[in-house]
ModelCIF file with pLDDT and N, C-alpha, C, O atoms, coordinates in Angstrom:
data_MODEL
#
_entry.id   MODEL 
#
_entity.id                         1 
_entity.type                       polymer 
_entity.pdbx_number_of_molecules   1 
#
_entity_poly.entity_id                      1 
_entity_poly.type                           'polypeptide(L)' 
_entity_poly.nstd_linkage                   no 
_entity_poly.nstd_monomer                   no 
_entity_poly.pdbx_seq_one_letter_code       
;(UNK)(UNK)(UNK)(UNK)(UNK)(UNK)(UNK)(UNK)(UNK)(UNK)(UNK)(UNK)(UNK)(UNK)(UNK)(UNK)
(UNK)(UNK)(UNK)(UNK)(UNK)(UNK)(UNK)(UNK)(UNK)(UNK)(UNK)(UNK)(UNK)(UNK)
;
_entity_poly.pdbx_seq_one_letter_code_can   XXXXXXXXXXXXXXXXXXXXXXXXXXXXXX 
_entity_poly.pdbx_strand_id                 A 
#
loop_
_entity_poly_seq.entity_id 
_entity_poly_seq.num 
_entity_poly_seq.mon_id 
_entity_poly_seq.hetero 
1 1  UNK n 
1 2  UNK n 
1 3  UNK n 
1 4  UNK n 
1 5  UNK n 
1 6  UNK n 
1 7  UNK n 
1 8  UNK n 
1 9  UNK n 
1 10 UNK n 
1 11 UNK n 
1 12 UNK n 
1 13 UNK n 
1 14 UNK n 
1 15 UNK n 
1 16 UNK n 
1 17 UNK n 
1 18 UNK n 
1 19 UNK n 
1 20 UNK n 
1 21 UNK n 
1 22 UNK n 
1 23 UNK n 
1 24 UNK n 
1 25 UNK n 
1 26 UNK n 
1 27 UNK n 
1 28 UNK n 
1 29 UNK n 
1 30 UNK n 
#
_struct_asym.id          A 
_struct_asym.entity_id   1 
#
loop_
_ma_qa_metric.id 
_ma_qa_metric.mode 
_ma_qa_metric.name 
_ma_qa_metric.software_group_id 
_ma_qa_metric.type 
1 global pLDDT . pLDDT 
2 local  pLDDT . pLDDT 
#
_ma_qa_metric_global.metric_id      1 
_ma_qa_metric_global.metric_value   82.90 
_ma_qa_metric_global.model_id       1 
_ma_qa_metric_global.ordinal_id     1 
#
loop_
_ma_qa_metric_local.label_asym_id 
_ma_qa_metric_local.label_comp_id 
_ma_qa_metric_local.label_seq_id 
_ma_qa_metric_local.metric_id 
_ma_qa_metric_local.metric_value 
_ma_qa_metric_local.model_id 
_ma_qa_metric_local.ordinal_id 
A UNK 1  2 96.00 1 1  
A UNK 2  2 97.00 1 2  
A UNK 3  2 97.00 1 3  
A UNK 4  2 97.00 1 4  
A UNK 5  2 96.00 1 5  
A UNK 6  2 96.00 1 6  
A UNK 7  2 96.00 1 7  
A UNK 8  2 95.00 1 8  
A UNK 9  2 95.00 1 9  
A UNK 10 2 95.00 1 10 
A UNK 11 2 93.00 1 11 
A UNK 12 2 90.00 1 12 
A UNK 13 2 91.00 1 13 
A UNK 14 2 90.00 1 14 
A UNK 15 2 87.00 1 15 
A UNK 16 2 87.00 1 16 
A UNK 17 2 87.00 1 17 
A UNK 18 2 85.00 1 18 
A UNK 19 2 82.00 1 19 
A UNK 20 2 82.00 1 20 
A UNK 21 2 78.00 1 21 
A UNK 22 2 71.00 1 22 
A UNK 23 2 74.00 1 23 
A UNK 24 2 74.00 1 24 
A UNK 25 2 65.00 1 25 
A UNK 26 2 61.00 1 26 
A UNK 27 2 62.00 1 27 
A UNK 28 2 58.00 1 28 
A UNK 29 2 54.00 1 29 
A UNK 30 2 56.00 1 30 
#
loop_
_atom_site.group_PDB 
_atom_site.id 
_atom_site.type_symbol 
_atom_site.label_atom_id 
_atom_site.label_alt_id 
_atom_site.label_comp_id 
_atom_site.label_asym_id 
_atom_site.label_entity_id 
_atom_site.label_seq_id 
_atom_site.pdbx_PDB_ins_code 
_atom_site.Cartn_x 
_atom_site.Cartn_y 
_atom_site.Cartn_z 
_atom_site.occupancy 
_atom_site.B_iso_or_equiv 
_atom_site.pdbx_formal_charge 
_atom_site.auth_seq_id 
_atom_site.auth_comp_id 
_atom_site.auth_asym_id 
_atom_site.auth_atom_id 
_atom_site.pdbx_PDB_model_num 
ATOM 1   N N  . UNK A 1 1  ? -11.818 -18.764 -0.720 1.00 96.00 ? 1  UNK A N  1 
ATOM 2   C CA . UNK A 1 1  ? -10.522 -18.563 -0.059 1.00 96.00 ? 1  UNK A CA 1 
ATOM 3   C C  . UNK A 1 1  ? -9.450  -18.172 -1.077 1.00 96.00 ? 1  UNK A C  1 
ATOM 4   O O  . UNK A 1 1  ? -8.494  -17.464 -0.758 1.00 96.00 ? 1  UNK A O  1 
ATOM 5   N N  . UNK A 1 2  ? -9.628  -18.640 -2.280 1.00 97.00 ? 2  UNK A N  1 
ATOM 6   C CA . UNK A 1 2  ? -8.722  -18.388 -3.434 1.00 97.00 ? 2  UNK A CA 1 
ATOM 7   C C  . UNK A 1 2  ? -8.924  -16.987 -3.638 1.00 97.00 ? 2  UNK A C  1 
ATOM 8   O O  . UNK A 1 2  ? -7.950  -16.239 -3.550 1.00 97.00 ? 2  UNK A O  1 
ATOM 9   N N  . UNK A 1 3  ? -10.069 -16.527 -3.900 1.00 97.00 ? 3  UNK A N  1 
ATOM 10  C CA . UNK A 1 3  ? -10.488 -15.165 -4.468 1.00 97.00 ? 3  UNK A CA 1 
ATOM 11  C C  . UNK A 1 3  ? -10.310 -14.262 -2.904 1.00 97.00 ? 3  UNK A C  1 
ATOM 12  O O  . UNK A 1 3  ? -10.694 -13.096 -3.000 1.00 97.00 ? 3  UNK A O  1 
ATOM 13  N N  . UNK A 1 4  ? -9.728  -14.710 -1.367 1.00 97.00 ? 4  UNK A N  1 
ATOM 14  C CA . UNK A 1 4  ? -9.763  -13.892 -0.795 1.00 97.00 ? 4  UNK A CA 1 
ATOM 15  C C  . UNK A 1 4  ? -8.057  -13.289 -0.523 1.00 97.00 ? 4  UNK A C  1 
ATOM 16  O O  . UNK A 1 4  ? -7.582  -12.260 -0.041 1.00 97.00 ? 4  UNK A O  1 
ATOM 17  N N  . UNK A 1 5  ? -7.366  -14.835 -1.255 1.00 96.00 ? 5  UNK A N  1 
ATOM 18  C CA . UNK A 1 5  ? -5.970  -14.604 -1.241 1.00 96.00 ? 5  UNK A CA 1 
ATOM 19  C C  . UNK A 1 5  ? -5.451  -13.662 -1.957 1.00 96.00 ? 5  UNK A C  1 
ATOM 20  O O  . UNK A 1 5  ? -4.496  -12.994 -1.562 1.00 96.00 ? 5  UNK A O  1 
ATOM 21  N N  . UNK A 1 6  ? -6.101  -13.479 -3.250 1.00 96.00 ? 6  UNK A N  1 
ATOM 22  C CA . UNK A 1 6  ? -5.999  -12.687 -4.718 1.00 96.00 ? 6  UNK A CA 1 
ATOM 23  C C  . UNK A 1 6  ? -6.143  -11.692 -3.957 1.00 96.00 ? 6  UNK A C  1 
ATOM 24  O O  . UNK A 1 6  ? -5.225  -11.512 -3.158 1.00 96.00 ? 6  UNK A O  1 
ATOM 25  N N  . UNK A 1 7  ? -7.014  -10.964 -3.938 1.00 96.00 ? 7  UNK A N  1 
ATOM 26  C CA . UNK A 1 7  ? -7.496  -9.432  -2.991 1.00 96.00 ? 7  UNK A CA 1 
ATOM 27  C C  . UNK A 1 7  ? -6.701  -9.478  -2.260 1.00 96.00 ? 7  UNK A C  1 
ATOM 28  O O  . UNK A 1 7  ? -6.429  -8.288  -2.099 1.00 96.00 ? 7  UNK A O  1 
ATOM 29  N N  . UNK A 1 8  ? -5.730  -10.331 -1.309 1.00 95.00 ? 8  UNK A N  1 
ATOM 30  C CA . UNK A 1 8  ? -5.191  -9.521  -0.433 1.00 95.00 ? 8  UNK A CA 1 
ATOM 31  C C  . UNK A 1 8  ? -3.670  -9.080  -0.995 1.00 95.00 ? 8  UNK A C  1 
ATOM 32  O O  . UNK A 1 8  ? -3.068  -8.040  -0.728 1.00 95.00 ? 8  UNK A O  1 
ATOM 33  N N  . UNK A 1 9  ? -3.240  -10.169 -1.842 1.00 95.00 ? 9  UNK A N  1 
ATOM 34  C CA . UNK A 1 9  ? -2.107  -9.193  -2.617 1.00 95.00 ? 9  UNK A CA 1 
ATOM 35  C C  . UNK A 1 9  ? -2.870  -8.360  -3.080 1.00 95.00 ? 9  UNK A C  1 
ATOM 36  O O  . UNK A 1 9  ? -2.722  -7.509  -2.203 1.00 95.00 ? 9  UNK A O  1 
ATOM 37  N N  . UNK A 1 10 ? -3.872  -7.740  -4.057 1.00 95.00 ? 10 UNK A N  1 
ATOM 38  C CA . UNK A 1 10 ? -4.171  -6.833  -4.510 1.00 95.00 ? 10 UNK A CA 1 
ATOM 39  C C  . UNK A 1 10 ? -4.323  -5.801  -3.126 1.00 95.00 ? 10 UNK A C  1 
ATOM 40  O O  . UNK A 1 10 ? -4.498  -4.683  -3.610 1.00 95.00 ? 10 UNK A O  1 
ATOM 41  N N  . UNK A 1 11 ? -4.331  -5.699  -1.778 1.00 93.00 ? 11 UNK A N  1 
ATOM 42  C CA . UNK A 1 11 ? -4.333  -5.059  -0.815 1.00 93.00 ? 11 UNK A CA 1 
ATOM 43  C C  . UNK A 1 11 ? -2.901  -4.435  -0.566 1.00 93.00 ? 11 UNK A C  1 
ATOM 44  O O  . UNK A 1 11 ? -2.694  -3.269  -0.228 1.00 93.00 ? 11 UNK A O  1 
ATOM 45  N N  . UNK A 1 12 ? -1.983  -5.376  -0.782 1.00 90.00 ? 12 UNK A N  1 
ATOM 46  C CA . UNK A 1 12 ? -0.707  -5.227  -0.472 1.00 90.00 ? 12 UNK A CA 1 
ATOM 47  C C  . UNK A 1 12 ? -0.082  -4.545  -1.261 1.00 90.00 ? 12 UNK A C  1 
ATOM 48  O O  . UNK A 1 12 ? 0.489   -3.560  -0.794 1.00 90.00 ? 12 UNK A O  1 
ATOM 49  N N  . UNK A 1 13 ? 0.048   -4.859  -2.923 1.00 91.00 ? 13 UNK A N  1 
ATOM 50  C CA . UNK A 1 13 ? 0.081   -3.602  -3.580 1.00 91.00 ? 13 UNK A CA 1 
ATOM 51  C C  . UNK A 1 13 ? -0.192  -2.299  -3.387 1.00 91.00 ? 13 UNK A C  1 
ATOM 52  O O  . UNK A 1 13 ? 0.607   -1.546  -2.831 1.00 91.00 ? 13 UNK A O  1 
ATOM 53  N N  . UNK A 1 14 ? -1.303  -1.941  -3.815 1.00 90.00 ? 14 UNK A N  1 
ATOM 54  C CA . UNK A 1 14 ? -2.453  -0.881  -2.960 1.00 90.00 ? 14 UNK A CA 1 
ATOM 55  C C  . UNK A 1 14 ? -1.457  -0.662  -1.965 1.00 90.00 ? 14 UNK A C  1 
ATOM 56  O O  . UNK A 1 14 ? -0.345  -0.564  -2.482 1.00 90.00 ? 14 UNK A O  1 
ATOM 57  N N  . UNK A 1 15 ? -1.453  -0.543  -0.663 1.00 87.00 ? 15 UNK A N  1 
ATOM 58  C CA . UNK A 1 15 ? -0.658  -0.361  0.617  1.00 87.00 ? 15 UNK A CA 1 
ATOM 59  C C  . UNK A 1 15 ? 0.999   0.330   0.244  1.00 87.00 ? 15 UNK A C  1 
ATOM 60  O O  . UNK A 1 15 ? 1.554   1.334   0.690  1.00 87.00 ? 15 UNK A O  1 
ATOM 61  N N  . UNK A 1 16 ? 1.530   -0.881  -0.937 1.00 87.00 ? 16 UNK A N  1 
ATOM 62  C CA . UNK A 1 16 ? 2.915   -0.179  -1.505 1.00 87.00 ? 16 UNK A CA 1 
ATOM 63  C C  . UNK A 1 16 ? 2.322   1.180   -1.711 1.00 87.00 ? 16 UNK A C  1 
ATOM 64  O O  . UNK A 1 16 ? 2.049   1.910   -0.758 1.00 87.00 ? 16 UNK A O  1 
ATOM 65  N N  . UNK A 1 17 ? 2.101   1.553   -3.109 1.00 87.00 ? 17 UNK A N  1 
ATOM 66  C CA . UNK A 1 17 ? 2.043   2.587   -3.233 1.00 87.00 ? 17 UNK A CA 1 
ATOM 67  C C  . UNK A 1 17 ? 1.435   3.381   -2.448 1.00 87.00 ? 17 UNK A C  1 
ATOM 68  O O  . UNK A 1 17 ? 1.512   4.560   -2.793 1.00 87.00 ? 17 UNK A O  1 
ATOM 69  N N  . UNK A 1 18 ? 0.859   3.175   -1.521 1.00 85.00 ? 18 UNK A N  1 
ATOM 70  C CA . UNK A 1 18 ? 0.081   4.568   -0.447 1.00 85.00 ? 18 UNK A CA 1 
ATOM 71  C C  . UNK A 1 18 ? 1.114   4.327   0.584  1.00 85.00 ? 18 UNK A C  1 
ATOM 72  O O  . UNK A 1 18 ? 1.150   5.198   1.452  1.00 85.00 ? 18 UNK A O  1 
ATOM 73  N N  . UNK A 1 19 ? 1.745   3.606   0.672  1.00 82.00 ? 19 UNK A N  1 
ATOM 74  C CA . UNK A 1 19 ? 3.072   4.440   1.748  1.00 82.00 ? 19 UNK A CA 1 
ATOM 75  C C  . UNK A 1 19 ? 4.468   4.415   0.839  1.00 82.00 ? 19 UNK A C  1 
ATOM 76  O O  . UNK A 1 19 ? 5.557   4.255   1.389  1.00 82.00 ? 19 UNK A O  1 
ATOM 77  N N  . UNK A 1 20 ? 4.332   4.594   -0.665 1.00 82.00 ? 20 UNK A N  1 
ATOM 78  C CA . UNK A 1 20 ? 5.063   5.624   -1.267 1.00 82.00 ? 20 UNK A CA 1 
ATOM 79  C C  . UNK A 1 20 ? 4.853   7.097   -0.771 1.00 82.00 ? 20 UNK A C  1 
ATOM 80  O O  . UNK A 1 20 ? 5.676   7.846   -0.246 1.00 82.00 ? 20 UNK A O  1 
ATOM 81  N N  . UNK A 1 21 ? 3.413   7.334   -1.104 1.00 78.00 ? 21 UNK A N  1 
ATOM 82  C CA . UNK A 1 21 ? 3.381   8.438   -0.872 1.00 78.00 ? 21 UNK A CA 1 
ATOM 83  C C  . UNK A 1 21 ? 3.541   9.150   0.587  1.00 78.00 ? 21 UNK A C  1 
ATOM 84  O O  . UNK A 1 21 ? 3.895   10.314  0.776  1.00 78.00 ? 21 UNK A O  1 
ATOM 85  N N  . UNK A 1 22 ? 3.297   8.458   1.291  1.00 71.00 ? 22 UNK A N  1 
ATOM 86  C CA . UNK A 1 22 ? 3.448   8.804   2.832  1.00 71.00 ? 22 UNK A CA 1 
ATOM 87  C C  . UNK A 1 22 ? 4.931   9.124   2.554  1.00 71.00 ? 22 UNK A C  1 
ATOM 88  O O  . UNK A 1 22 ? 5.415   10.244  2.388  1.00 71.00 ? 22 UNK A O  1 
ATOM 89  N N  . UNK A 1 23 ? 5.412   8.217   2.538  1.00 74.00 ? 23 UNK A N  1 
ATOM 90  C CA . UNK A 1 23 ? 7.126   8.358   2.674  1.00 74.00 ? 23 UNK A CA 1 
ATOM 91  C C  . UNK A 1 23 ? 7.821   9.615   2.057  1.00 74.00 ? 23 UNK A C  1 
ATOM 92  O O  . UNK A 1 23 ? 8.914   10.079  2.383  1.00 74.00 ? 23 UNK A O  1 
ATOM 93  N N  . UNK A 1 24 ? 6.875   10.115  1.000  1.00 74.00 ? 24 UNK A N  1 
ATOM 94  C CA . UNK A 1 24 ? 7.436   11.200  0.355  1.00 74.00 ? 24 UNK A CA 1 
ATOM 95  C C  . UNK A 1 24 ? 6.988   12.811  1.170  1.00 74.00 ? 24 UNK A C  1 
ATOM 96  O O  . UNK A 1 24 ? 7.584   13.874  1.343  1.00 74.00 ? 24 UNK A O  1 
ATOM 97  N N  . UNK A 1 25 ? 5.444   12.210  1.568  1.00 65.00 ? 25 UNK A N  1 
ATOM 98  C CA . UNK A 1 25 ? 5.471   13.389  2.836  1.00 65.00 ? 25 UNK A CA 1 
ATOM 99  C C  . UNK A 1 25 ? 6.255   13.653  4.551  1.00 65.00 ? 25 UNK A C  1 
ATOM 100 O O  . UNK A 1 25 ? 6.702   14.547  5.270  1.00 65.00 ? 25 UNK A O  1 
ATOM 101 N N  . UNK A 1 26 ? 6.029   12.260  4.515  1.00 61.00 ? 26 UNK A N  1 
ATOM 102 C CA . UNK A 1 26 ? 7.144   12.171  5.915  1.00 61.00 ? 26 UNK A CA 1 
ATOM 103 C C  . UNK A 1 26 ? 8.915   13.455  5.341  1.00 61.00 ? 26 UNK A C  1 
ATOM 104 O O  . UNK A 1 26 ? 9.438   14.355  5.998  1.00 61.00 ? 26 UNK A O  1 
ATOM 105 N N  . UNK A 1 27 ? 9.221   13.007  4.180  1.00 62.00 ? 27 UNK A N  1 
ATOM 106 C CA . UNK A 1 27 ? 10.446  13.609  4.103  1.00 62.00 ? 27 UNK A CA 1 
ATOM 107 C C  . UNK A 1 27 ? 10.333  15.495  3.886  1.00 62.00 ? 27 UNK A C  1 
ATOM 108 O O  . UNK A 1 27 ? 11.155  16.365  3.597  1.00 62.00 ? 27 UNK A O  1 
ATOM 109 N N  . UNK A 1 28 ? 8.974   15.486  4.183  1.00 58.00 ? 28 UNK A N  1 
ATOM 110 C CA . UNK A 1 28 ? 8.543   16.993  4.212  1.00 58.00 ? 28 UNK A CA 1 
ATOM 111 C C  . UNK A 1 28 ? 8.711   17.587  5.404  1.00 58.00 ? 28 UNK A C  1 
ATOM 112 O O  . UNK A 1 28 ? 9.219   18.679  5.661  1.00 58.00 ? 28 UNK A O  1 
ATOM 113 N N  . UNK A 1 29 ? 8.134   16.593  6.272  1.00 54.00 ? 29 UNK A N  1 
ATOM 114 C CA . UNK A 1 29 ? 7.749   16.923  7.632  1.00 54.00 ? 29 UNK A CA 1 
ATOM 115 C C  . UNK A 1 29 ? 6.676   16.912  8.075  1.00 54.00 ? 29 UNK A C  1 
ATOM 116 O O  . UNK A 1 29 ? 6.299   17.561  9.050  1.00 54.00 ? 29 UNK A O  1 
ATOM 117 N N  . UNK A 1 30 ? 6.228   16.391  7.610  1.00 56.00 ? 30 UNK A N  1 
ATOM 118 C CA . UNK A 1 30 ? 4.580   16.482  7.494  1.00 56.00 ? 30 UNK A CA 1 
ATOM 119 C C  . UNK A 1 30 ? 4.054   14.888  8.672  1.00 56.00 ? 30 UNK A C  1 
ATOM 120 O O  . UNK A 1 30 ? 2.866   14.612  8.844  1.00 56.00 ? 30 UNK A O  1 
#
């Protein structure tokens, strides 16, 4: 349960940056 908590911040991170990038295509139009 410890090692599933770890991974899921490491998920949540992960997630930041991939809707960085979304966000930067959304402002395309895309």
């Amino acid at each position: 349960i410890r090692e599933i908590d770890r991974l899921a911040e490491d998920v949540a991170d992960l997630d930041r940056d991939i809707t960085r990038e979304a966000v930067m295509m959304c402002k395309s139009g895309g």
